[in-house]
Protein backbone atom coordinates (compact mmCIF):
# COMPACT_ATOMS: atom_id res chain seq x y z
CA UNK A 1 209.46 126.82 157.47
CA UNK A 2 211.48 124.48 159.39
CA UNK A 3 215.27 124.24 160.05
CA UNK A 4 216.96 121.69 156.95
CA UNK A 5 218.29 119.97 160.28
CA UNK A 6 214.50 119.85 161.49
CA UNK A 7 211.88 116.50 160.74
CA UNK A 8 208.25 117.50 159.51
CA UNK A 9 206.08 115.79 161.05
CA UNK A 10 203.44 113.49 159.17
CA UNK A 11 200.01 115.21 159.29
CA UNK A 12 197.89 114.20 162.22
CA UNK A 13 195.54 111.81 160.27
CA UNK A 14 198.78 110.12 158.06
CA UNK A 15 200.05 109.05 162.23
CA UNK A 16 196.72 108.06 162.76
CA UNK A 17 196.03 105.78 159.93
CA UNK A 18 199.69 104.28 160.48
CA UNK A 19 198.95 103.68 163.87
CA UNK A 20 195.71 102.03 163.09
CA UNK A 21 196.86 99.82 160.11
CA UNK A 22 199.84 98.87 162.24
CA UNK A 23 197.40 97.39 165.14
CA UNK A 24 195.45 95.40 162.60
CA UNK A 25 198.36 93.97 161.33
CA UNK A 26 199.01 93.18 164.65
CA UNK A 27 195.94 91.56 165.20
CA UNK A 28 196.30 89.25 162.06
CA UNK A 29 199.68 87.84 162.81
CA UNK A 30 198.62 87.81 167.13
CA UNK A 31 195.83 84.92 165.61
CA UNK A 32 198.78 83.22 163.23
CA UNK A 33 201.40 83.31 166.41
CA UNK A 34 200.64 80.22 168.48
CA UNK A 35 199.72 78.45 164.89
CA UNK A 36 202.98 79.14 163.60
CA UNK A 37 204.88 78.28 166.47
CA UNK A 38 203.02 75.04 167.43
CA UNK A 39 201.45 73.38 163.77
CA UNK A 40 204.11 71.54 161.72
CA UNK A 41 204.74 69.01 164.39
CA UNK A 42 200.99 68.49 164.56
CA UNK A 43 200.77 67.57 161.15
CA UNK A 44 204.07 66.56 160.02
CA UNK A 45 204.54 62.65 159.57
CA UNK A 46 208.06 62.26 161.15
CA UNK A 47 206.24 63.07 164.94
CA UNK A 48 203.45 60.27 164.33
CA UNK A 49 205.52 58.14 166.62
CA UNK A 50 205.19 60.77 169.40
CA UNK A 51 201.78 61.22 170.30
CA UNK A 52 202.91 62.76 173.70
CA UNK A 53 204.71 65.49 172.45
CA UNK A 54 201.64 66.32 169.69
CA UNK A 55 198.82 66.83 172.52
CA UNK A 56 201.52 69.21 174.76
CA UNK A 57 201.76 71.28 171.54
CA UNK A 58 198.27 70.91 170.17
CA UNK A 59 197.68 72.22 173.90
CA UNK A 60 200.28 75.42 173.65
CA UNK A 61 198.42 76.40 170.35
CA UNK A 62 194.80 75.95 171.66
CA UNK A 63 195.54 77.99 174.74
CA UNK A 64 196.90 80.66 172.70
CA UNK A 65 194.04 80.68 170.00
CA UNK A 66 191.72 80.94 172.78
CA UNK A 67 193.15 83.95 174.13
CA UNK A 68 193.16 85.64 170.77
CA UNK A 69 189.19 85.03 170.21
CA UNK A 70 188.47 86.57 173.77
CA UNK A 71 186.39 89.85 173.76
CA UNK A 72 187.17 90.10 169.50
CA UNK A 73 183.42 91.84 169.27
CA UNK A 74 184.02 94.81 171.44
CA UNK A 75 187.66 95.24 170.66
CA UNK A 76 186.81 95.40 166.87
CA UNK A 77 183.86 97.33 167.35
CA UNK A 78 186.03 100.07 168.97
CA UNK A 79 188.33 100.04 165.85
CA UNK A 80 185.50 100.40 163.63
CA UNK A 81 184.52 103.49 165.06
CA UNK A 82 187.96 104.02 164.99
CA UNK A 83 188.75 103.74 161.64
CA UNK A 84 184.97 105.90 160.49
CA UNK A 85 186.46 108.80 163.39
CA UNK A 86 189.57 109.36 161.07
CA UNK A 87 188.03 108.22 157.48
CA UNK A 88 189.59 104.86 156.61
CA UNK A 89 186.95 102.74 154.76
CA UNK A 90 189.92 100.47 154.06
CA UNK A 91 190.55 99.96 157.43
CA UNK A 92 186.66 98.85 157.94
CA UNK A 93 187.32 96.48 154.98
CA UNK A 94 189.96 94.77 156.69
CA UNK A 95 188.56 94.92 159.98
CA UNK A 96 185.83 93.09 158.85
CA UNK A 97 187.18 90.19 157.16
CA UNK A 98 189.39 89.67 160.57
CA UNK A 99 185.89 89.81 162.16
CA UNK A 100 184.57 86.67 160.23
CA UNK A 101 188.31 85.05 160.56
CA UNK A 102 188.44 84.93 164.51
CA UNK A 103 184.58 83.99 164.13
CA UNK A 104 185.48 80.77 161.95
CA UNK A 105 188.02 80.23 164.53
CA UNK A 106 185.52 80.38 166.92
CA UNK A 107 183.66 78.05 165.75
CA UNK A 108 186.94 75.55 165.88
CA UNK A 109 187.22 75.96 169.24
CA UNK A 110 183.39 75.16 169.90
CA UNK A 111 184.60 72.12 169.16
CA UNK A 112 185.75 71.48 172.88
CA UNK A 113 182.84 71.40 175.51
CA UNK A 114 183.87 74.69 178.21
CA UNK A 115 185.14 71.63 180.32
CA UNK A 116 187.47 69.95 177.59
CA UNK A 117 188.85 73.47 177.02
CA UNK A 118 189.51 74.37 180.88
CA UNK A 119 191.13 70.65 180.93
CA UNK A 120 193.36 71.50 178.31
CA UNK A 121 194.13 75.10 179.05
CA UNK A 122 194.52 73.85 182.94
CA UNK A 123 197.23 71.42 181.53
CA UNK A 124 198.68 74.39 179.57
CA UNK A 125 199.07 76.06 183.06
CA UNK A 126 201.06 73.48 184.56
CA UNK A 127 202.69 72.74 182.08
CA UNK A 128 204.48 76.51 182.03
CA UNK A 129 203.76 77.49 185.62
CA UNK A 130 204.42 73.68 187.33
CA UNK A 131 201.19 71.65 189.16
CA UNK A 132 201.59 72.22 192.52
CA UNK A 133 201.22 76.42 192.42
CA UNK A 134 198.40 75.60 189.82
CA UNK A 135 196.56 73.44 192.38
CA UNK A 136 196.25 75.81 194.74
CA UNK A 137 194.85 78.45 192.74
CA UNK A 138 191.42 79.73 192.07
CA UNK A 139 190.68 79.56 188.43
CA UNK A 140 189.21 81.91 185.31
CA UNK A 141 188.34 79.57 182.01
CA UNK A 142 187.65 80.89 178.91
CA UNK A 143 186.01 78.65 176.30
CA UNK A 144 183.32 78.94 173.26
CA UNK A 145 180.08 78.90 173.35
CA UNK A 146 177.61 80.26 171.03
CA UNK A 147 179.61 81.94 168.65
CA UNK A 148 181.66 83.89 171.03
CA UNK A 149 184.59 83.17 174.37
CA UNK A 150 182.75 82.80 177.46
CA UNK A 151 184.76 83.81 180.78
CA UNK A 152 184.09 81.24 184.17
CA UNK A 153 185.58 81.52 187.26
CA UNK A 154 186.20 78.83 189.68
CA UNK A 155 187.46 77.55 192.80
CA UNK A 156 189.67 75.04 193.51
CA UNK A 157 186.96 72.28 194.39
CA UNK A 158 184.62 73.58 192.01
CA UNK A 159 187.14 73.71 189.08
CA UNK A 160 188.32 69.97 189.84
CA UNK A 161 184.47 68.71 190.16
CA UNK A 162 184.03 70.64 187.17
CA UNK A 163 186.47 68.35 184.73
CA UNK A 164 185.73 65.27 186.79
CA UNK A 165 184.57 63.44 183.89
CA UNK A 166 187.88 63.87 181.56
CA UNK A 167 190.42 61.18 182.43
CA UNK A 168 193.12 62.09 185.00
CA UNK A 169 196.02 61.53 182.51
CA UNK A 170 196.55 64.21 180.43
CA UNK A 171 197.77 62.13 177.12
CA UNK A 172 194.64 59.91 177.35
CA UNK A 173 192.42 63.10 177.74
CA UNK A 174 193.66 65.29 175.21
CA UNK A 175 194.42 62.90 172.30
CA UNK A 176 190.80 62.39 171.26
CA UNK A 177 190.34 66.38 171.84
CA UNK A 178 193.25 66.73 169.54
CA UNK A 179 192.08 64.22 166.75
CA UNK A 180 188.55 65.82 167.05
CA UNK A 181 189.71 69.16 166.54
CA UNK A 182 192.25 68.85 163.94
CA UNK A 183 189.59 66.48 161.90
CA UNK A 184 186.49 69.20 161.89
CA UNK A 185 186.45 70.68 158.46
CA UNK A 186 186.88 74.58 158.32
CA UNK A 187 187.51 77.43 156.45
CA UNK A 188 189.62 78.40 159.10
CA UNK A 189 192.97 77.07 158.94
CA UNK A 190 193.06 77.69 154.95
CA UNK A 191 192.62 81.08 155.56
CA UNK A 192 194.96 81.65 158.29
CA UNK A 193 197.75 80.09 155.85
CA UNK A 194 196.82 82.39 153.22
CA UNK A 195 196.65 85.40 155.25
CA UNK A 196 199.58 84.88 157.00
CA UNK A 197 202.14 86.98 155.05
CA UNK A 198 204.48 89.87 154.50
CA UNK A 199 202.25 90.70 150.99
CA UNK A 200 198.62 90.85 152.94
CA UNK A 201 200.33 92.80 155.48
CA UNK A 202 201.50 95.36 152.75
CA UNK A 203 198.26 95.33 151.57
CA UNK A 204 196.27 96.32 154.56
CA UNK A 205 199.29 98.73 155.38
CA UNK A 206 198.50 100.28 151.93
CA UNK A 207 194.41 100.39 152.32
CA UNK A 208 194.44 101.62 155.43
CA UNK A 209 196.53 104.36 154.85
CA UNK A 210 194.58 105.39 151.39
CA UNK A 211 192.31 107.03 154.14
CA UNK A 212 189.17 108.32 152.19
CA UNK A 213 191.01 107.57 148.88
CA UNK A 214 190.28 103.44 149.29
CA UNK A 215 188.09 102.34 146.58
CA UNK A 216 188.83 98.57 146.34
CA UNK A 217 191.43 96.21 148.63
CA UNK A 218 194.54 95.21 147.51
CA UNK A 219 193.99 92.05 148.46
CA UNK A 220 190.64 89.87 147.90
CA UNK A 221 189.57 87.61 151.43
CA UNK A 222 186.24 86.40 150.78
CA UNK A 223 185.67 85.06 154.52
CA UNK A 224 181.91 83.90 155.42
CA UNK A 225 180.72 84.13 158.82
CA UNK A 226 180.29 80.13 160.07
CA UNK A 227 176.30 80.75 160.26
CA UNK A 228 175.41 82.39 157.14
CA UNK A 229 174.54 79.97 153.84
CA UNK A 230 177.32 79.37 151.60
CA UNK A 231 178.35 76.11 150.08
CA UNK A 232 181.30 74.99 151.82
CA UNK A 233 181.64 71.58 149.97
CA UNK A 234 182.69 73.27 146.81
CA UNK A 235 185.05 76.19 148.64
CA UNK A 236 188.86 74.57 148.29
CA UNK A 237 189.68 76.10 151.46
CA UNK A 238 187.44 73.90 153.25
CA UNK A 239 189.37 71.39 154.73
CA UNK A 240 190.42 69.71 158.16
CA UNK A 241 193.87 70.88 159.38
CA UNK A 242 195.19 67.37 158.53
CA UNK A 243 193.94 68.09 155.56
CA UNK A 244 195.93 71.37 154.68
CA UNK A 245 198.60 69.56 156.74
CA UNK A 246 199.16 67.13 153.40
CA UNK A 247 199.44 70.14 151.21
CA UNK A 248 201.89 71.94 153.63
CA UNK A 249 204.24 68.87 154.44
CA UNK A 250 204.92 68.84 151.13
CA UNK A 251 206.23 72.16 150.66
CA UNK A 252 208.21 71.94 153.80
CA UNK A 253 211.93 72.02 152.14
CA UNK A 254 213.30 68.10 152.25
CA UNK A 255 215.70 66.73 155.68
């Protein structure tokens, strides 16, 4: 037996549920991140006088959303087998309904053509990086197509005849990209809301590590993939994010 002065360790499969429910927590809030950071300007009526400032944020949070869709297939394949390696049906639970959340989200983002979304994310780059070392660069876009992030890699002249048809200025481009996206009715940005708290992370936390014991989540997401048949028009959570935005603003504590 060990020393009273010596830690037990958790048993191999305890570390390894921890570990795993940790990353999918991760993964949950990684998609909420640029949302969180970037939304309530985007929706809240005291910045409708500054349009300018709404498409360099509406850009920050695209860019980021984009980079949390990329490659979301294989990386959640490998935690499915994951999660059936060490016995964690409540892991596969929750893995799943983060499957059909970044897919929803996909389909948000094929709401940009590939070369709206390398304008924007291009605009994103100077904006952080500055123009002039952005010029010179070779580029790799990522955008969405057919229910997944597609990868493109460009040079210089190619890239630039590639976006030729967007307007140079980026406040007259991105505007109509912004009021186009924000508009499109979803699932998506309901869900993210609802998701997006200390008492689903608990939850998951707590399926997860059930191990073989899960019999039920402690937490109900009903998330459909965007192709299969289900009657969005009578889901409440189907709304634009100006839509939600209403319902948020006024929760938002008064100035």
């Amino acid at each position: 037996m060990p020393d009273d002065g010596e830690k037990k360790n958790d048993p191999p499969d305890q570390r390894e549920l921890l570990d795993l429910a940790n990353t999918i927590v991760l993964l949950f809030a990684a998609m909420s991140s640029p949302i969180s950071a970037w939304a309530i300007p985007l929706y809240d009526p005291h910045f409708d006088n500054q349009p300018e400032l709404r498409n360099k944020l509406f850009t920050l949070m695209m860019s980021g959303l984009i980079d949390t869709a990329w490659e979301y297939e294989n990386r959640l394949t490998q935690l499915h087998t994951r999660a059936e390696k060490i016995g964690s049906p409540g892991a596969g639970f929750w893995l799943g309904a983060l499957y059909c959340m970044i897919a929803q989200l996909v389909d948000v983002l094929e709401q940009l053509t590939a070369s709206e979304t390398a304008y924007i994310v291009d605009w994103r780059n100077q904006l952080v990086h500055g123009e002039w070392r952005e010029m010179q660069k070779s580029r790799t876009i990522y955008y969405a197509q057919n229910g997944r992030i597609e990868r493109k890699r460009f040079e210089n002249e190619e890239f630039l005849k590639f976006i030729e048809t967007i307007p140079v200025a980026p406040d007259k481009a991105v505007e109509p990209l912004r009021e186009r996206v924000l508009k499109y009715k979803t699932l998506f940005w309901s869900i993210e809301r609802v998701l997006n708290n200390q008492m689903v992370a608990a939850a998951i936390r707590n399926d997860v590590l059930l191990g073989s014991n899960f019999k039920e989540p402690s937490f109900q997401a009903v998330i459909p993939m965007p192709n299969q048949p289900y009657e969005y028009e009578k889901d409440k959570r189907f709304r634009s994010f100006y839509d939600l935005g209403k319902i948020l603003f006024a929760q938002l504590p008064p100035r």
